[in-house]
PDB file of N, CA and C in Angstrom:
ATOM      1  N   UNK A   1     -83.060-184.117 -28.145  1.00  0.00           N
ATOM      2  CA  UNK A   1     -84.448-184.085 -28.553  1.00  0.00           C
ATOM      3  C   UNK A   1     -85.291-184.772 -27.486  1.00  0.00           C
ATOM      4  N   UNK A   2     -86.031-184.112 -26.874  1.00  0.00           N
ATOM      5  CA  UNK A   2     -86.953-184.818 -26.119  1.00  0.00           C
ATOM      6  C   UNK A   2     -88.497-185.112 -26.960  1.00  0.00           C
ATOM      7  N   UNK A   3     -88.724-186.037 -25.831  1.00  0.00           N
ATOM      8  CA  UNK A   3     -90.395-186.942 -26.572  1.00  0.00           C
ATOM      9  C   UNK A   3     -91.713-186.780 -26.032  1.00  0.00           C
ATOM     10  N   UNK A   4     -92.977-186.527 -26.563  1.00  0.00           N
ATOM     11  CA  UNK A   4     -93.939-186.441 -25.589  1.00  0.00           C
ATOM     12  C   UNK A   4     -94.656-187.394 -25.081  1.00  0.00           C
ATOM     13  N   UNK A   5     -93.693-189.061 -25.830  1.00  0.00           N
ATOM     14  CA  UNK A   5     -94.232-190.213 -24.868  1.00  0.00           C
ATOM     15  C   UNK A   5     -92.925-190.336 -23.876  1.00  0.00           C
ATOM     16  N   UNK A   6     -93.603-191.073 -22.774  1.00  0.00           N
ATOM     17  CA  UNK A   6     -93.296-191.840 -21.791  1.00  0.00           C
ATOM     18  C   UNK A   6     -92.877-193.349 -21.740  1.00  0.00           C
ATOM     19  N   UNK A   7     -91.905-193.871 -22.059  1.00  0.00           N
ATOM     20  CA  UNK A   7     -92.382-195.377 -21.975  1.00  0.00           C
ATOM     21  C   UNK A   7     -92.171-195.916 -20.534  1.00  0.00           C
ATOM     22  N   UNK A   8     -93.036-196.861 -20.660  1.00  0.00           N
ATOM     23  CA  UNK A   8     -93.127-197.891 -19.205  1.00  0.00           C
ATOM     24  C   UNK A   8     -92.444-198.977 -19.234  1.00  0.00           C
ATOM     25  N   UNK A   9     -91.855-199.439 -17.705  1.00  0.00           N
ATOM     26  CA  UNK A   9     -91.227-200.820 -18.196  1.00  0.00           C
ATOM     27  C   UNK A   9     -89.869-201.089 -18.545  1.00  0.00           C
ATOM     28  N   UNK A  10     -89.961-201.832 -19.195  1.00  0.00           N
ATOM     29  CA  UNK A  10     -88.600-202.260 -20.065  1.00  0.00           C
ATOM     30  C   UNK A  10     -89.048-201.724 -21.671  1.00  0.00           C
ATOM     31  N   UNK A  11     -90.154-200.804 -21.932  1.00  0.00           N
ATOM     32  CA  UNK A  11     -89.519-200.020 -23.372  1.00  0.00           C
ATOM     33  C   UNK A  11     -89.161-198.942 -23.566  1.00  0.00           C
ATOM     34  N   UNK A  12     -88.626-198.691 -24.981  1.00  0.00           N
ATOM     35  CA  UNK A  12     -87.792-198.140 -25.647  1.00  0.00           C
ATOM     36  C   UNK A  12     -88.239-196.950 -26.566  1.00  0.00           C
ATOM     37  N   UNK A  13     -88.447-195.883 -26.220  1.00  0.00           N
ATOM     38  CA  UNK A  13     -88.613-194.759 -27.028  1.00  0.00           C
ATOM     39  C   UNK A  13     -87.509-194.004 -28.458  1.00  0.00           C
ATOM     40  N   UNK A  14     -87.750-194.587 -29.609  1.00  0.00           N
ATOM     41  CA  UNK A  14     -86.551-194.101 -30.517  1.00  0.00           C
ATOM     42  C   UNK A  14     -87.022-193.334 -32.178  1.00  0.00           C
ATOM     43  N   UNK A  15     -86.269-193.129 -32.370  1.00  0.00           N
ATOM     44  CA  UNK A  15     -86.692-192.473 -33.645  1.00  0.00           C
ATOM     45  C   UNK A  15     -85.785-193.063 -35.106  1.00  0.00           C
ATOM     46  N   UNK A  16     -85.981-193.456 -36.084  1.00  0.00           N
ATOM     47  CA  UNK A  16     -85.606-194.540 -36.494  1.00  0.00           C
ATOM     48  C   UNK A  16     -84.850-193.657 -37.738  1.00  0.00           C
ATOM     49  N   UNK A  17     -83.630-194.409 -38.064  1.00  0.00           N
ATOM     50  CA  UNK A  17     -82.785-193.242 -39.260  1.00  0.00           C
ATOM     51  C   UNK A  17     -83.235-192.864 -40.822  1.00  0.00           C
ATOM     52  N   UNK A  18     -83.167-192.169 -41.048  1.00  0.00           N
ATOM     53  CA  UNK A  18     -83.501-192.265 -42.726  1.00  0.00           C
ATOM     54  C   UNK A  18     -82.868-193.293 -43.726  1.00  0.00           C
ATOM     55  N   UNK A  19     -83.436-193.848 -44.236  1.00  0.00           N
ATOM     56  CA  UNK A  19     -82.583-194.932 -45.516  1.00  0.00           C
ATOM     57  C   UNK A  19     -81.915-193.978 -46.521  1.00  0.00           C
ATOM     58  N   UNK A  20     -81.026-194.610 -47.161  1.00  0.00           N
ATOM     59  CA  UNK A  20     -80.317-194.207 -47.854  1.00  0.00           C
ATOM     60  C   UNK A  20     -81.151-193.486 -49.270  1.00  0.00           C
ATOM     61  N   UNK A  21     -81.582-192.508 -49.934  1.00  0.00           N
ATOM     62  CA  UNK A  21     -82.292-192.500 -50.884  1.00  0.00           C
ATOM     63  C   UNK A  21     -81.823-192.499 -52.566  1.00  0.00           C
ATOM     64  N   UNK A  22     -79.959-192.991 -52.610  1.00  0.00           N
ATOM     65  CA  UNK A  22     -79.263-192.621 -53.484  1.00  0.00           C
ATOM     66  C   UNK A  22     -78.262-194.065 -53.519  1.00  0.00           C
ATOM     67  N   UNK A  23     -77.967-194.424 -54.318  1.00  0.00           N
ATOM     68  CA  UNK A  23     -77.377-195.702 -54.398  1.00  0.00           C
ATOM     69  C   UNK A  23     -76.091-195.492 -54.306  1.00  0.00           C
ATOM     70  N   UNK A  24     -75.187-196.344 -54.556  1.00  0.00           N
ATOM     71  CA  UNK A  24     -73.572-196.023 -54.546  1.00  0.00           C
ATOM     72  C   UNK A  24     -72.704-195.253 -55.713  1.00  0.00           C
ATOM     73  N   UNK A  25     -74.058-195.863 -56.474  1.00  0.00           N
ATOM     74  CA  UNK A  25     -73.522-195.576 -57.976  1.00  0.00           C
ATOM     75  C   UNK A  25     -74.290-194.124 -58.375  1.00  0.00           C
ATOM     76  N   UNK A  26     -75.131-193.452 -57.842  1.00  0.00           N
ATOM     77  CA  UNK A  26     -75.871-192.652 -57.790  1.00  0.00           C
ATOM     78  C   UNK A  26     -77.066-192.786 -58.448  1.00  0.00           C
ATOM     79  N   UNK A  27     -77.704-193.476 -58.032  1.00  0.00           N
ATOM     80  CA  UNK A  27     -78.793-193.590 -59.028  1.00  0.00           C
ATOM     81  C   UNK A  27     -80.137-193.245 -57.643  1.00  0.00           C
ATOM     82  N   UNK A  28     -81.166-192.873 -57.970  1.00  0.00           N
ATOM     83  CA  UNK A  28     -81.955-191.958 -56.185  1.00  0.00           C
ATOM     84  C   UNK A  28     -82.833-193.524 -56.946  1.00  0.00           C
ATOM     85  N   UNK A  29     -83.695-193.892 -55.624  1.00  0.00           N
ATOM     86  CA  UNK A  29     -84.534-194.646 -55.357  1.00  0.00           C
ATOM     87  C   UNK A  29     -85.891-194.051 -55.107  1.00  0.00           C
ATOM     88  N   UNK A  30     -87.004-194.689 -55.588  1.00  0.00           N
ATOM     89  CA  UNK A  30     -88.425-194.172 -54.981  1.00  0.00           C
ATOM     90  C   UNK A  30     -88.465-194.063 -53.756  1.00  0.00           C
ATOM     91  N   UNK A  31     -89.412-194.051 -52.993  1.00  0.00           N
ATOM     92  CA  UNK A  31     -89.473-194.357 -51.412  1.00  0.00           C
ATOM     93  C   UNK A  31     -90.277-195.656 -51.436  1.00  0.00           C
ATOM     94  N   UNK A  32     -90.655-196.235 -51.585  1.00  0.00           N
ATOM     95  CA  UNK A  32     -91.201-197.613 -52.073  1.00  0.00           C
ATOM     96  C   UNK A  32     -90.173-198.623 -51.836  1.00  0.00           C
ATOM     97  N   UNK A  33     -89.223-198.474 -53.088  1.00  0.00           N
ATOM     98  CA  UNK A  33     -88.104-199.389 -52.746  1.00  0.00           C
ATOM     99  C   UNK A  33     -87.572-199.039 -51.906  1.00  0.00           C
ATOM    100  N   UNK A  34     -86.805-198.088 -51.362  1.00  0.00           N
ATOM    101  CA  UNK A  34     -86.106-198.094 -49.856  1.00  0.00           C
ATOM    102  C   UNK A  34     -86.328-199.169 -48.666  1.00  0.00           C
ATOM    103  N   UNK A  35     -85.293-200.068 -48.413  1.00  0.00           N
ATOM    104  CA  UNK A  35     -85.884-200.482 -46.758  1.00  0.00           C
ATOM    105  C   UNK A  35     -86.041-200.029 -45.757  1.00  0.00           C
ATOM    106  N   UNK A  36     -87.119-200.390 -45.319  1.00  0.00           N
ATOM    107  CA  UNK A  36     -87.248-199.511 -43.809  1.00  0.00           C
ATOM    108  C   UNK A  36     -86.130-199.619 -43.040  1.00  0.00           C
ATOM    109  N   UNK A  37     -85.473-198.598 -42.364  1.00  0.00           N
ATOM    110  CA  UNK A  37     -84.383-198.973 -41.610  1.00  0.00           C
ATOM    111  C   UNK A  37     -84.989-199.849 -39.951  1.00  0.00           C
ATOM    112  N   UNK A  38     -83.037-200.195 -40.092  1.00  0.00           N
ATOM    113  CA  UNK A  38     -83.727-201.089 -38.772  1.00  0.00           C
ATOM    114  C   UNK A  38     -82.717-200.714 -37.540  1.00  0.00           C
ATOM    115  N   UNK A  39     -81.769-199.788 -37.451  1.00  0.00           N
ATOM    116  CA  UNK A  39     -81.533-198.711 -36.700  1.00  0.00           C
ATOM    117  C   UNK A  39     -82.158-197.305 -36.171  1.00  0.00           C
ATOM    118  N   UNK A  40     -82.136-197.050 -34.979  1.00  0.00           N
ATOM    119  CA  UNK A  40     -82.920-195.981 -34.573  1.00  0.00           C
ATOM    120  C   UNK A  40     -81.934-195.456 -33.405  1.00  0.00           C
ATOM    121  N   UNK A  41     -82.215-193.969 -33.022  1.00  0.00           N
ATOM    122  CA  UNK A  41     -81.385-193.486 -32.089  1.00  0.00           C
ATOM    123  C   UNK A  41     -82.300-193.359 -31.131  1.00  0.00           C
ATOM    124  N   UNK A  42     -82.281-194.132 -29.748  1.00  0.00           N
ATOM    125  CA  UNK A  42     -82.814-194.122 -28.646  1.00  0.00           C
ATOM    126  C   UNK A  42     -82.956-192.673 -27.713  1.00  0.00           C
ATOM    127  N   UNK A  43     -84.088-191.569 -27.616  1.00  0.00           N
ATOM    128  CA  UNK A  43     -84.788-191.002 -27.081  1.00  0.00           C
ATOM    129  C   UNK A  43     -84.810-190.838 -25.524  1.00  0.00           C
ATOM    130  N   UNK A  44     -85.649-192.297 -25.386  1.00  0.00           N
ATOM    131  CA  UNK A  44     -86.175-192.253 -24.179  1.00  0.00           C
ATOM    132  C   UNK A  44     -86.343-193.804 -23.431  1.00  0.00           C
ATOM    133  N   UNK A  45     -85.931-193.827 -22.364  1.00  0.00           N
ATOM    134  CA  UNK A  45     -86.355-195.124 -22.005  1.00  0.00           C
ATOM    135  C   UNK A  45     -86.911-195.539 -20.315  1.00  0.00           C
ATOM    136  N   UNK A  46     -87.743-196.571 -20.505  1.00  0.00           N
ATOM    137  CA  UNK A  46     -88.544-197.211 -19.371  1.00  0.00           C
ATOM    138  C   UNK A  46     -87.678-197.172 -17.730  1.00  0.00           C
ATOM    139  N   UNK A  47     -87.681-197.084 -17.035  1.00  0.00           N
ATOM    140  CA  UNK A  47     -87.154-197.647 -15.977  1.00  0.00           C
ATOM    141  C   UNK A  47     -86.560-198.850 -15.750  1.00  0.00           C
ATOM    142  N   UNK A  48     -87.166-199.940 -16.089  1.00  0.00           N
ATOM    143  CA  UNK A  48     -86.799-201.104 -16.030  1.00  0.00           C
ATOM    144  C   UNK A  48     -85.558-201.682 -17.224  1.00  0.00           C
ATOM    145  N   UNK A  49     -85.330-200.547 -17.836  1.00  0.00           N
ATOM    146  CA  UNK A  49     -84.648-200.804 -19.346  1.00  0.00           C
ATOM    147  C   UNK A  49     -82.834-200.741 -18.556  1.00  0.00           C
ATOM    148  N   UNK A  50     -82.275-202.112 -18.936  1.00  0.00           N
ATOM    149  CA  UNK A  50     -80.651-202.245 -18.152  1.00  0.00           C
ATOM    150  C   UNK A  50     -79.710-201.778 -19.047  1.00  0.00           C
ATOM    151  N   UNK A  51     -79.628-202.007 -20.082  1.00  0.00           N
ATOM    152  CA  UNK A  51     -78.331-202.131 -21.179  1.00  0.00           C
ATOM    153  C   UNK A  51     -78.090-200.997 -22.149  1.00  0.00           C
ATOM    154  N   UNK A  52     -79.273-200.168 -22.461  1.00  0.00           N
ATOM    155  CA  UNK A  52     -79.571-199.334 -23.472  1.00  0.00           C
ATOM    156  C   UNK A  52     -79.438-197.762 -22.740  1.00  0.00           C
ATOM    157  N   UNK A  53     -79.160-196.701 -23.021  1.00  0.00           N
ATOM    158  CA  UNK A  53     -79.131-195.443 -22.446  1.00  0.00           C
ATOM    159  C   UNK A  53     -79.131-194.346 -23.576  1.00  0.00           C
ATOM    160  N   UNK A  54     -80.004-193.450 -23.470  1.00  0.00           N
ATOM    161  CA  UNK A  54     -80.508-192.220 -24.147  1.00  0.00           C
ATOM    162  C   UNK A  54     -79.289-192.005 -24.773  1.00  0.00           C
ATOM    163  N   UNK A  55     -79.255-191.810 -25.971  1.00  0.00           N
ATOM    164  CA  UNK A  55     -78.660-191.377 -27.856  1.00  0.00           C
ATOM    165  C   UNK A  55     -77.913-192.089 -28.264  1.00  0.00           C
ATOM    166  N   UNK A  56     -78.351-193.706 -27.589  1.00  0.00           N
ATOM    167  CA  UNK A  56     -77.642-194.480 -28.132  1.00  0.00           C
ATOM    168  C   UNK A  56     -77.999-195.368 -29.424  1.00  0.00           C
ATOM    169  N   UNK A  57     -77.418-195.780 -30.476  1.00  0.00           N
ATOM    170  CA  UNK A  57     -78.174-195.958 -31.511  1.00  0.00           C
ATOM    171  C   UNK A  57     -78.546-197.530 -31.509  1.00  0.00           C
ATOM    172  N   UNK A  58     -79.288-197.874 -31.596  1.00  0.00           N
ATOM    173  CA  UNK A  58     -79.850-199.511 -31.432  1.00  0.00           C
ATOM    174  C   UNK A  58     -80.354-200.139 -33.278  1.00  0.00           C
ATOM    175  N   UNK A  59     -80.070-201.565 -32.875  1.00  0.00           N
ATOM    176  CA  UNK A  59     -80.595-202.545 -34.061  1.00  0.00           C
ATOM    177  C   UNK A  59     -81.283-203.313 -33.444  1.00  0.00           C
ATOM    178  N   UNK A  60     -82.680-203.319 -34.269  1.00  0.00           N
ATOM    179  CA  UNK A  60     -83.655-204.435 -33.326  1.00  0.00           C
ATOM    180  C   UNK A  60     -84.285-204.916 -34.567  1.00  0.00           C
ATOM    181  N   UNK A  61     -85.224-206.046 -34.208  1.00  0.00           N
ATOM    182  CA  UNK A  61     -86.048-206.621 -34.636  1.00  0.00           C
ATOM    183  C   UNK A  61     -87.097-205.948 -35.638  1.00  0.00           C
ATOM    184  N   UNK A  62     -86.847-206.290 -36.896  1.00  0.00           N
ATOM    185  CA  UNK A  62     -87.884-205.616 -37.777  1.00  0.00           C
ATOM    186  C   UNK A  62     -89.407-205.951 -37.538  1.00  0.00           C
ATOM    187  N   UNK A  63     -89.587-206.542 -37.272  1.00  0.00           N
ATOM    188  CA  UNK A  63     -91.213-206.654 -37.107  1.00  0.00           C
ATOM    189  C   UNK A  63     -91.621-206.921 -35.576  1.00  0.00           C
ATOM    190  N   UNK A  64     -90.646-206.136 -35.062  1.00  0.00           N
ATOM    191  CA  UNK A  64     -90.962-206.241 -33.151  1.00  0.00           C
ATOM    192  C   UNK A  64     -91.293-204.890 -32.636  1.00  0.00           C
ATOM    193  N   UNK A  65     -91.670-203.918 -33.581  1.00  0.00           N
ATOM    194  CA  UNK A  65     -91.670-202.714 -32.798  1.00  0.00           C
ATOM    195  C   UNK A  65     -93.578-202.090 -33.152  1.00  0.00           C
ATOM    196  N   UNK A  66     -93.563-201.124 -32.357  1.00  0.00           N
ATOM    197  CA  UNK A  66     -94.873-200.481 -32.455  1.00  0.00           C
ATOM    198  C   UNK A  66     -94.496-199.063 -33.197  1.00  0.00           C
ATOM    199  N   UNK A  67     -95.484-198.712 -33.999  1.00  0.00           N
ATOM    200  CA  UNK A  67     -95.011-197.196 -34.483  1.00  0.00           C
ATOM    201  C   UNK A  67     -95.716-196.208 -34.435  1.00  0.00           C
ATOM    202  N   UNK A  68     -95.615-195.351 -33.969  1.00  0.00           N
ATOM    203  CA  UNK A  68     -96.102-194.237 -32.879  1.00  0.00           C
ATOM    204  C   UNK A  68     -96.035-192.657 -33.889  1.00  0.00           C
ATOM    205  N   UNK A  69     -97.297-192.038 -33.990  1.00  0.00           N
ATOM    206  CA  UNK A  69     -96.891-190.786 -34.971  1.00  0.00           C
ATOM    207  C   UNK A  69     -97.785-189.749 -33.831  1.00  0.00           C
ATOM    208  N   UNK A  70     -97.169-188.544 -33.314  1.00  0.00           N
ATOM    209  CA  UNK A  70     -97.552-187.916 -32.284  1.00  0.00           C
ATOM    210  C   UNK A  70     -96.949-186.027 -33.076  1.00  0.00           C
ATOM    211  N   UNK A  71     -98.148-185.487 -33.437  1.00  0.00           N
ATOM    212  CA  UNK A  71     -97.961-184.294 -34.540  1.00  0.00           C
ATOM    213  C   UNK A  71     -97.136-185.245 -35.937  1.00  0.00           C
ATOM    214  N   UNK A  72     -95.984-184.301 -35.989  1.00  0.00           N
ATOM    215  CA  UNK A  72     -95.733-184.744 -37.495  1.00  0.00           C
ATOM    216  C   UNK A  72     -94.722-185.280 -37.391  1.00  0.00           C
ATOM    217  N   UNK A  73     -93.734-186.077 -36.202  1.00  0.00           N
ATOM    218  CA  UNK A  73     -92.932-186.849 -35.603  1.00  0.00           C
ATOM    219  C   UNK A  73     -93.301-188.108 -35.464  1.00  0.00           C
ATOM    220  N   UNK A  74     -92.676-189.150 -36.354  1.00  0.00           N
ATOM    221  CA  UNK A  74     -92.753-190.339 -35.979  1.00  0.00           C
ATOM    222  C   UNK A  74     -91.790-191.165 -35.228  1.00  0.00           C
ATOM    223  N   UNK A  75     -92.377-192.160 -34.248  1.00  0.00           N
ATOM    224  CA  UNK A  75     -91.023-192.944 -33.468  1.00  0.00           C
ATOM    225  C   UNK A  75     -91.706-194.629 -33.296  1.00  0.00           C
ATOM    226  N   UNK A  76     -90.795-195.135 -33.030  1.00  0.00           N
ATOM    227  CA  UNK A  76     -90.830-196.000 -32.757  1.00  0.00           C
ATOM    228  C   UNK A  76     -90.273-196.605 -31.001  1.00  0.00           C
ATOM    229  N   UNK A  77     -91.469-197.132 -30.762  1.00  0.00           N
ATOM    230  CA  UNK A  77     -91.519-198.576 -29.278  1.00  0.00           C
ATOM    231  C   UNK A  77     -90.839-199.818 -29.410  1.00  0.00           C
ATOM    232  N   UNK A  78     -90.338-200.329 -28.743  1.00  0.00           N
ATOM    233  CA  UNK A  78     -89.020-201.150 -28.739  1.00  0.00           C
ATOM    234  C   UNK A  78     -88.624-201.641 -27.544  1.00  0.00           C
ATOM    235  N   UNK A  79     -89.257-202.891 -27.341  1.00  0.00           N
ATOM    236  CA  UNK A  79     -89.167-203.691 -25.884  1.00  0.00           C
ATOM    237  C   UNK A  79     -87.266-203.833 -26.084  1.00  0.00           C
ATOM    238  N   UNK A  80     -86.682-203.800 -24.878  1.00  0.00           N
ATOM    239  CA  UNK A  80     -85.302-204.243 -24.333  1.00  0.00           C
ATOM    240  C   UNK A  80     -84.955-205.227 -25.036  1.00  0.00           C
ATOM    241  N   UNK A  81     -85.557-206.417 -24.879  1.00  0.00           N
ATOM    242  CA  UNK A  81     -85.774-207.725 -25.396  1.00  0.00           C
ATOM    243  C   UNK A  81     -85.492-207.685 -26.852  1.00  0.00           C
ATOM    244  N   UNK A  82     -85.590-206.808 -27.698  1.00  0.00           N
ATOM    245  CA  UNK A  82     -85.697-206.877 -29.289  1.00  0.00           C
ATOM    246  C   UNK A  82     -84.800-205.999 -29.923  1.00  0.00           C
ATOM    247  N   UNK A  83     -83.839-205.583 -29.024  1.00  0.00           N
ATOM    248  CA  UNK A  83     -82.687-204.719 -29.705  1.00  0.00           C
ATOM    249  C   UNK A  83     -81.750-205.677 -29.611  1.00  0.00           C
ATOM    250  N   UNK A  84     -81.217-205.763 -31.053  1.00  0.00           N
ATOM    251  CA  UNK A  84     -80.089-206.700 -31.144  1.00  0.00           C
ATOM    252  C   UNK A  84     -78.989-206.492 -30.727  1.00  0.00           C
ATOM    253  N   UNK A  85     -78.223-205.121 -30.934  1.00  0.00           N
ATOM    254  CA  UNK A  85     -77.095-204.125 -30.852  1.00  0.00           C
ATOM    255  C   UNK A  85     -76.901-203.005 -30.656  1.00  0.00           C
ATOM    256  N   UNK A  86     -76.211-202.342 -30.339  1.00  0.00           N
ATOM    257  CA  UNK A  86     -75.692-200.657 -30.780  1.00  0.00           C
ATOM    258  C   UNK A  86     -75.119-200.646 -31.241  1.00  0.00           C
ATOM    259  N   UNK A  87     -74.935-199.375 -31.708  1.00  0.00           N
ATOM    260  CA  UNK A  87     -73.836-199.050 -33.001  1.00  0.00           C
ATOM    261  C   UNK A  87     -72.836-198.264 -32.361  1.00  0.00           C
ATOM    262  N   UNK A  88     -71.810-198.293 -33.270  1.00  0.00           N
ATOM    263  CA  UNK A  88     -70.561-196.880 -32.143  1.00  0.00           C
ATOM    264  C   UNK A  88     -70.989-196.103 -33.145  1.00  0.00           C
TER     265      UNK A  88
END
């Protein structure tokens, strides 16, 4: 999937996963209660970005990102600095 932003820098172009909308036990949730997820699969990234590389899935900082809606696609910005992990 490509993106029609660019990021600069050391950020992080990603698109963030769907929450779960069904419990274990099956019971579906509003979208209200759902948490925002805090995994996203990385897109696109800055030049300056060392550790992270395109479709890789990242955990960052919940209240460190910018959120970006470009047509009917939303993503999320994500400095280097604020991804905690990847996922395998």
């Amino acid at each position: 999937m490509t993106t029609p932003l660019h990021p600069l820098g050391d950020n992080i172009i990603a698109k963030t996963e769907e929450a779960d909308k069904k419990t274990a036990s099956g019971l579906y949730l509003p979208d209200k209660a759902t948490e925002k997820p805090k995994i996203a699969k990385v897109l696109a990234i800055g030049k300056d970005v060392k550790q992270v590389k395109i479709n890789d899935r990242i955990v960052y900082k919940s209240y460190s990102t910018t959120d970006v809606k470009v047509g009917s696609e939303e993503y999320v910005v994500v400095k280097e600095e604020d991804v905690l992990a990847t996922v395998k």
